[in-house]
N, C-alpha and C. Protein backbone atom coordinates (compact mmCIF):
# COMPACT_ATOMS: atom_id res chain seq x y z
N UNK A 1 18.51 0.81 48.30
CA UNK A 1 18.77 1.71 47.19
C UNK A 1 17.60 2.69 47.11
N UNK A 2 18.28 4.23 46.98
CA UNK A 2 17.12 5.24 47.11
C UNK A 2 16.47 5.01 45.81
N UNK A 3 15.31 5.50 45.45
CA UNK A 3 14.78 5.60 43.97
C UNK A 3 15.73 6.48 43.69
N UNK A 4 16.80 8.17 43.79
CA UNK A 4 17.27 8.80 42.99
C UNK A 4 18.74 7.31 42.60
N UNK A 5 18.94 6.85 43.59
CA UNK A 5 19.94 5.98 43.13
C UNK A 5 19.33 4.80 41.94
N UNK A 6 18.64 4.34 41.94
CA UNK A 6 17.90 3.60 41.17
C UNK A 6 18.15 4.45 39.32
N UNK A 7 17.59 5.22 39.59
CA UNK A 7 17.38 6.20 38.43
C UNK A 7 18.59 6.23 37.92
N UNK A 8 19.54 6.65 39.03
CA UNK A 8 21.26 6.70 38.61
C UNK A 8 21.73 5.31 37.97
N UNK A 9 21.38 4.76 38.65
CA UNK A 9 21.90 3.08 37.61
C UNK A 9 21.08 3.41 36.65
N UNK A 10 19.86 2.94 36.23
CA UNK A 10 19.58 2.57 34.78
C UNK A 10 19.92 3.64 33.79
N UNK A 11 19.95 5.08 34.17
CA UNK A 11 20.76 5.64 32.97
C UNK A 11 22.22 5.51 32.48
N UNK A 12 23.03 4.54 33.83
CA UNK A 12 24.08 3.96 33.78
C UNK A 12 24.09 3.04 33.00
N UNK A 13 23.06 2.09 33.24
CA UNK A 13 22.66 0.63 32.34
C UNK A 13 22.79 0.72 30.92
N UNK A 14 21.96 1.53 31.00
CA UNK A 14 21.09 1.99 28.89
C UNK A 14 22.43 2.61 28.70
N UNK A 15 23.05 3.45 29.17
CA UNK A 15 23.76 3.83 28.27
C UNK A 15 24.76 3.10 27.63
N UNK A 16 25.32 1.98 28.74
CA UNK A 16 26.07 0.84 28.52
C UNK A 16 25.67 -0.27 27.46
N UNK A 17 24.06 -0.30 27.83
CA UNK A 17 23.50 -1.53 27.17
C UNK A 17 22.37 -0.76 26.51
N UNK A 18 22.56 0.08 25.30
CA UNK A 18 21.22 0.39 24.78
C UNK A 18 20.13 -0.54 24.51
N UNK A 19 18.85 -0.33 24.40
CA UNK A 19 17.91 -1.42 24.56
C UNK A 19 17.50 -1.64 23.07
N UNK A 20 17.54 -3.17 22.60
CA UNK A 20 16.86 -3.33 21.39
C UNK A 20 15.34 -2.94 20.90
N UNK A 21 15.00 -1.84 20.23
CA UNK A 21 13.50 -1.84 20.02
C UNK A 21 12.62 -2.50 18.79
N UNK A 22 13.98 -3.04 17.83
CA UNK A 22 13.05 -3.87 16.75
C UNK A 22 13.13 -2.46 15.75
N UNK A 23 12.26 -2.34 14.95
CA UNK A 23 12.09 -1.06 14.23
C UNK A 23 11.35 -0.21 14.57
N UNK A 24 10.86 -0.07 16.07
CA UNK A 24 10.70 1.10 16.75
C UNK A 24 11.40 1.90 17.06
N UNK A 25 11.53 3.36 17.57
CA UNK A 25 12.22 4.17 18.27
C UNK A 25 12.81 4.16 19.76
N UNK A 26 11.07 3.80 20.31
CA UNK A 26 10.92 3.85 21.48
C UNK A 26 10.15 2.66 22.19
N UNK A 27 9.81 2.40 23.40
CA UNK A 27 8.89 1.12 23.94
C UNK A 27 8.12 1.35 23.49
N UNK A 28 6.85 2.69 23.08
CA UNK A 28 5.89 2.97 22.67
C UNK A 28 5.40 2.98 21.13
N UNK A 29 7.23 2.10 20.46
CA UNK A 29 6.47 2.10 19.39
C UNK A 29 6.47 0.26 18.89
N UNK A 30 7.52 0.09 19.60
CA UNK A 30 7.52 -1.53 20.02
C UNK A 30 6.45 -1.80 20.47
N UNK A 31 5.60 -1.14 21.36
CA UNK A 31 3.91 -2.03 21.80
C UNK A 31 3.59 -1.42 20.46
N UNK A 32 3.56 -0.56 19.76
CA UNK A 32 2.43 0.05 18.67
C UNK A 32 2.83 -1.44 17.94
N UNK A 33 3.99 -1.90 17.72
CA UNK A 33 4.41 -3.06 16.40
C UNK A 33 3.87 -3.90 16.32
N UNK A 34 3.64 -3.96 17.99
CA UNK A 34 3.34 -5.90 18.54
C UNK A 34 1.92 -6.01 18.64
N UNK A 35 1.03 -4.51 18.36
CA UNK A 35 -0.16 -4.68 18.57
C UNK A 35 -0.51 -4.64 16.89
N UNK A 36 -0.06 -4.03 16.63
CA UNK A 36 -0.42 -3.96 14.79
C UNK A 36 0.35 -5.52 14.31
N UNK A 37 1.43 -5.94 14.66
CA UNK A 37 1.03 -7.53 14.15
C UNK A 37 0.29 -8.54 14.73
N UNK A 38 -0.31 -8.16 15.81
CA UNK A 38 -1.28 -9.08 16.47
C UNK A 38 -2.75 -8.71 16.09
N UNK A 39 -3.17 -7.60 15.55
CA UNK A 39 -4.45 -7.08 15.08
C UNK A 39 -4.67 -6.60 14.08
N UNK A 40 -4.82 -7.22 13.08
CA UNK A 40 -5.12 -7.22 11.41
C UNK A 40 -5.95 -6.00 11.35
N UNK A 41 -5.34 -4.84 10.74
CA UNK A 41 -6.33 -4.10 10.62
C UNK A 41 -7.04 -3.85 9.16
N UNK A 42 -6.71 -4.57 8.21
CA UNK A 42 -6.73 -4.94 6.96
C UNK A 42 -8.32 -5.39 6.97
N UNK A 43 -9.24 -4.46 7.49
CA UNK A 43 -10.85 -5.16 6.93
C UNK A 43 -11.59 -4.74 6.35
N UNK A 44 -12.43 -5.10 5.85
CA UNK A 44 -13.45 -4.95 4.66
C UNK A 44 -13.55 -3.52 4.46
N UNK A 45 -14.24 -2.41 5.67
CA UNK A 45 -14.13 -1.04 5.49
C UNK A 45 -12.37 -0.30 4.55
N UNK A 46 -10.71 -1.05 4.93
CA UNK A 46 -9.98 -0.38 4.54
C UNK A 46 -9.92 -0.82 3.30
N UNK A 47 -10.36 -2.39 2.96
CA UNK A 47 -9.92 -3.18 1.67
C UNK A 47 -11.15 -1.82 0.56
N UNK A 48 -12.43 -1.81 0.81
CA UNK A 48 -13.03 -0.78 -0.07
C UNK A 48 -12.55 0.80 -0.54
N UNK A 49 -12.07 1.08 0.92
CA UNK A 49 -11.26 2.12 0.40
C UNK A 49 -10.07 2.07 -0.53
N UNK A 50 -9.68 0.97 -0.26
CA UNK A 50 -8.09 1.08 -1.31
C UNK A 50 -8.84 0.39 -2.59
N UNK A 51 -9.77 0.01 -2.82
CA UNK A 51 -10.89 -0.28 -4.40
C UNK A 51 -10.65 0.88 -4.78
N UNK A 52 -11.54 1.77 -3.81
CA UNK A 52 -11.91 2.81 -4.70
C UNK A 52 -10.50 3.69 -5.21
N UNK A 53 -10.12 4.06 -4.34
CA UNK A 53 -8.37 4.77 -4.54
C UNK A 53 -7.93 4.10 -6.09
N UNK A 54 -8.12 2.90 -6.29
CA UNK A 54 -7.25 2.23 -7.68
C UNK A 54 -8.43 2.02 -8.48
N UNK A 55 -9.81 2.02 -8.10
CA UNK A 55 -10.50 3.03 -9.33
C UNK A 55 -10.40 4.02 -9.70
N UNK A 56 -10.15 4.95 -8.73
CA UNK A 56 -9.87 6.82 -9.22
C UNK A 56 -8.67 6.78 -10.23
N UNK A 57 -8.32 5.49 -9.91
CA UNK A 57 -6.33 5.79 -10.97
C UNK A 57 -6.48 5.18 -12.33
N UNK A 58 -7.59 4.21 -12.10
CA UNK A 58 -7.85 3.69 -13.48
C UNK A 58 -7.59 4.12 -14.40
N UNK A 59 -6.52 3.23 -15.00
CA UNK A 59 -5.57 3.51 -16.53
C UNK A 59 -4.30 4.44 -16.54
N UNK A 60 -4.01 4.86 -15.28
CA UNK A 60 -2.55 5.49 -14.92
C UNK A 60 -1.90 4.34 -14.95
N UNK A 61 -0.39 4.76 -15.31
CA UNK A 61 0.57 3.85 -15.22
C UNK A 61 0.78 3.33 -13.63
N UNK A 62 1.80 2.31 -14.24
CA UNK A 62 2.10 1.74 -12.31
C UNK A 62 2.85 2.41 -11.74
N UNK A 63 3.75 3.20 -12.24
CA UNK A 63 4.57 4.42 -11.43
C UNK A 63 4.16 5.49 -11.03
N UNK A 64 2.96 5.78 -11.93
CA UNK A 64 2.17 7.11 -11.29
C UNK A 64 1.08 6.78 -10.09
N UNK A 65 1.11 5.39 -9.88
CA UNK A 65 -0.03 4.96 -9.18
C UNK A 65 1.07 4.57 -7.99
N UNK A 66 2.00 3.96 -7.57
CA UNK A 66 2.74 3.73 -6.72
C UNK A 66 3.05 5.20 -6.26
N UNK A 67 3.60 5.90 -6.97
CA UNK A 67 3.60 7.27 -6.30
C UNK A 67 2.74 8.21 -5.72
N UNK A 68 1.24 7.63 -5.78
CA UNK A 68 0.27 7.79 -4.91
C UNK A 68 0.16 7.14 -3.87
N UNK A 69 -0.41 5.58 -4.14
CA UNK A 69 -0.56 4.90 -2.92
C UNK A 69 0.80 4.79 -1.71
N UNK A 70 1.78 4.67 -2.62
CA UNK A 70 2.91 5.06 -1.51
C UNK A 70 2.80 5.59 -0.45
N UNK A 71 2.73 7.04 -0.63
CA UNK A 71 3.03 7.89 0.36
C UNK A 71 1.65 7.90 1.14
N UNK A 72 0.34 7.50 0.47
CA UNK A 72 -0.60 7.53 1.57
C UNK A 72 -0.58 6.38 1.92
N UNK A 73 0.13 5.02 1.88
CA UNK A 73 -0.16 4.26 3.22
C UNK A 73 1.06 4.28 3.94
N UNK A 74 1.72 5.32 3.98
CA UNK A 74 2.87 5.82 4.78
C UNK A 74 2.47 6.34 5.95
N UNK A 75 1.49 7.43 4.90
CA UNK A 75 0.64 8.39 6.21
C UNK A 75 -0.27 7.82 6.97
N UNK A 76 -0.91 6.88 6.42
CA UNK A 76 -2.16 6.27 6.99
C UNK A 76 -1.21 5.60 8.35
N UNK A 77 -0.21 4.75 7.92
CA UNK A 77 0.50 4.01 9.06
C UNK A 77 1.23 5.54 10.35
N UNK A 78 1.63 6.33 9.94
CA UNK A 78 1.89 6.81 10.57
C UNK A 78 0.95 7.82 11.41
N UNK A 79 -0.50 8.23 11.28
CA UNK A 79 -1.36 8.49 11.78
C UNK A 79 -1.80 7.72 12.72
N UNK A 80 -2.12 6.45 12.36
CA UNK A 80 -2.32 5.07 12.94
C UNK A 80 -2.05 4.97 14.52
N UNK A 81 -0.19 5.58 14.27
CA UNK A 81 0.90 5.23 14.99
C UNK A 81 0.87 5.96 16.29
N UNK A 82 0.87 7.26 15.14
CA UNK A 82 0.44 8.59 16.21
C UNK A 82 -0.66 8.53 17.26
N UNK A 83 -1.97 7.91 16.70
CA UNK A 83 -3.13 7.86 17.46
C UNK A 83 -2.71 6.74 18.59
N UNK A 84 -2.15 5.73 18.32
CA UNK A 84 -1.32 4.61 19.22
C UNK A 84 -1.00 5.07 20.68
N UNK A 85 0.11 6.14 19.89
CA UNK A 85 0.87 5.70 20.94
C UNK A 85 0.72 7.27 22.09
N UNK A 86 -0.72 7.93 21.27
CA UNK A 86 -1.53 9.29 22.32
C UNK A 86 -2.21 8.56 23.03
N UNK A 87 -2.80 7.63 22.57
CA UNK A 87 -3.72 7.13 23.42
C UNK A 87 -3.10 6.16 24.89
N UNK A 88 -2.15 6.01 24.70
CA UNK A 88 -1.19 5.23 26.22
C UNK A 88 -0.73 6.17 27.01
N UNK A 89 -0.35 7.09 26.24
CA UNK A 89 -0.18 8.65 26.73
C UNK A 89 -1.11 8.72 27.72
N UNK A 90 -2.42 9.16 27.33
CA UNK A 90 -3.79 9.50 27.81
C UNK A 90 -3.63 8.63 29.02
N UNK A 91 -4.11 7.54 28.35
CA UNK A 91 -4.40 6.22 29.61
C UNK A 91 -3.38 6.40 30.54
N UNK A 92 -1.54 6.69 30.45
CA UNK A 92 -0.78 6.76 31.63
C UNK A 92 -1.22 8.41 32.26
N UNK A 93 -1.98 8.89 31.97
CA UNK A 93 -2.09 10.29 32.85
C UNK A 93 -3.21 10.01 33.40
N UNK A 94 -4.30 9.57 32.88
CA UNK A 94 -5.67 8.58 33.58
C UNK A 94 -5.09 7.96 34.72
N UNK A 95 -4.08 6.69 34.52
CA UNK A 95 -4.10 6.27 35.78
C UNK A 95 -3.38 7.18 36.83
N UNK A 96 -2.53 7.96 36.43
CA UNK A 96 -1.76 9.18 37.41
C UNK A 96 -3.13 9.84 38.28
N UNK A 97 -3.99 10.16 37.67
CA UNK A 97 -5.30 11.36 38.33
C UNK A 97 -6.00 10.10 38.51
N UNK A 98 -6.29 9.20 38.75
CA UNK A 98 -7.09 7.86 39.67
C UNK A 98 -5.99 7.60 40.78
N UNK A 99 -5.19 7.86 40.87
CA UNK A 99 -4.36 7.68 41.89
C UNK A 99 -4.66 8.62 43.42
């Protein structure tokens, strides 16, 4: 089997058998998942930051305060994500130019 034939099956495959990613999009966000539940990033440096964040709110209600922290640990995760899954990026063009 040529590699263009190769290629020809698995877009044959997937399309038949789409691939489960979990609540990723893509493989790249399935490793981002499996590495963020395997590596607590929850430490002392982020726990102070989110102190201070719910000192600045001190004495706002809980709806005005959820409607803050909300959306920034939305962003925070999705920055996170972003930086993730550039950096495999990087590393697969690294190993392309070591080649």
């Amino acid at each position: 089997m040529t590699a263009q034939e190769f290629v020809y099956f698995l877009d044959r495959y997937i399309a038949e058998k789409p691939p489960n990613y979990g609540d990723g999009n893509s493989v790249l966000t399935l490793l981002y998942e499996a590495y963020n539940d395997a590596n607590n990033m929850d430490n002392d440096e982020i726990k102070a930051g989110f102190h201070e964040l719910y000192q600045a709110m001190n004495g706002m209600p809980l709806r005005e305060m959820d409607a803050i922290v909300n959306p920034v640990c939305a962003l925070c995760r999705d920055y996170e994500q972003a930086g993730f899954v550039h950096g495999v990026q990087v590393g697969m063009l690294l190993a392309k130019e070591l080649e």
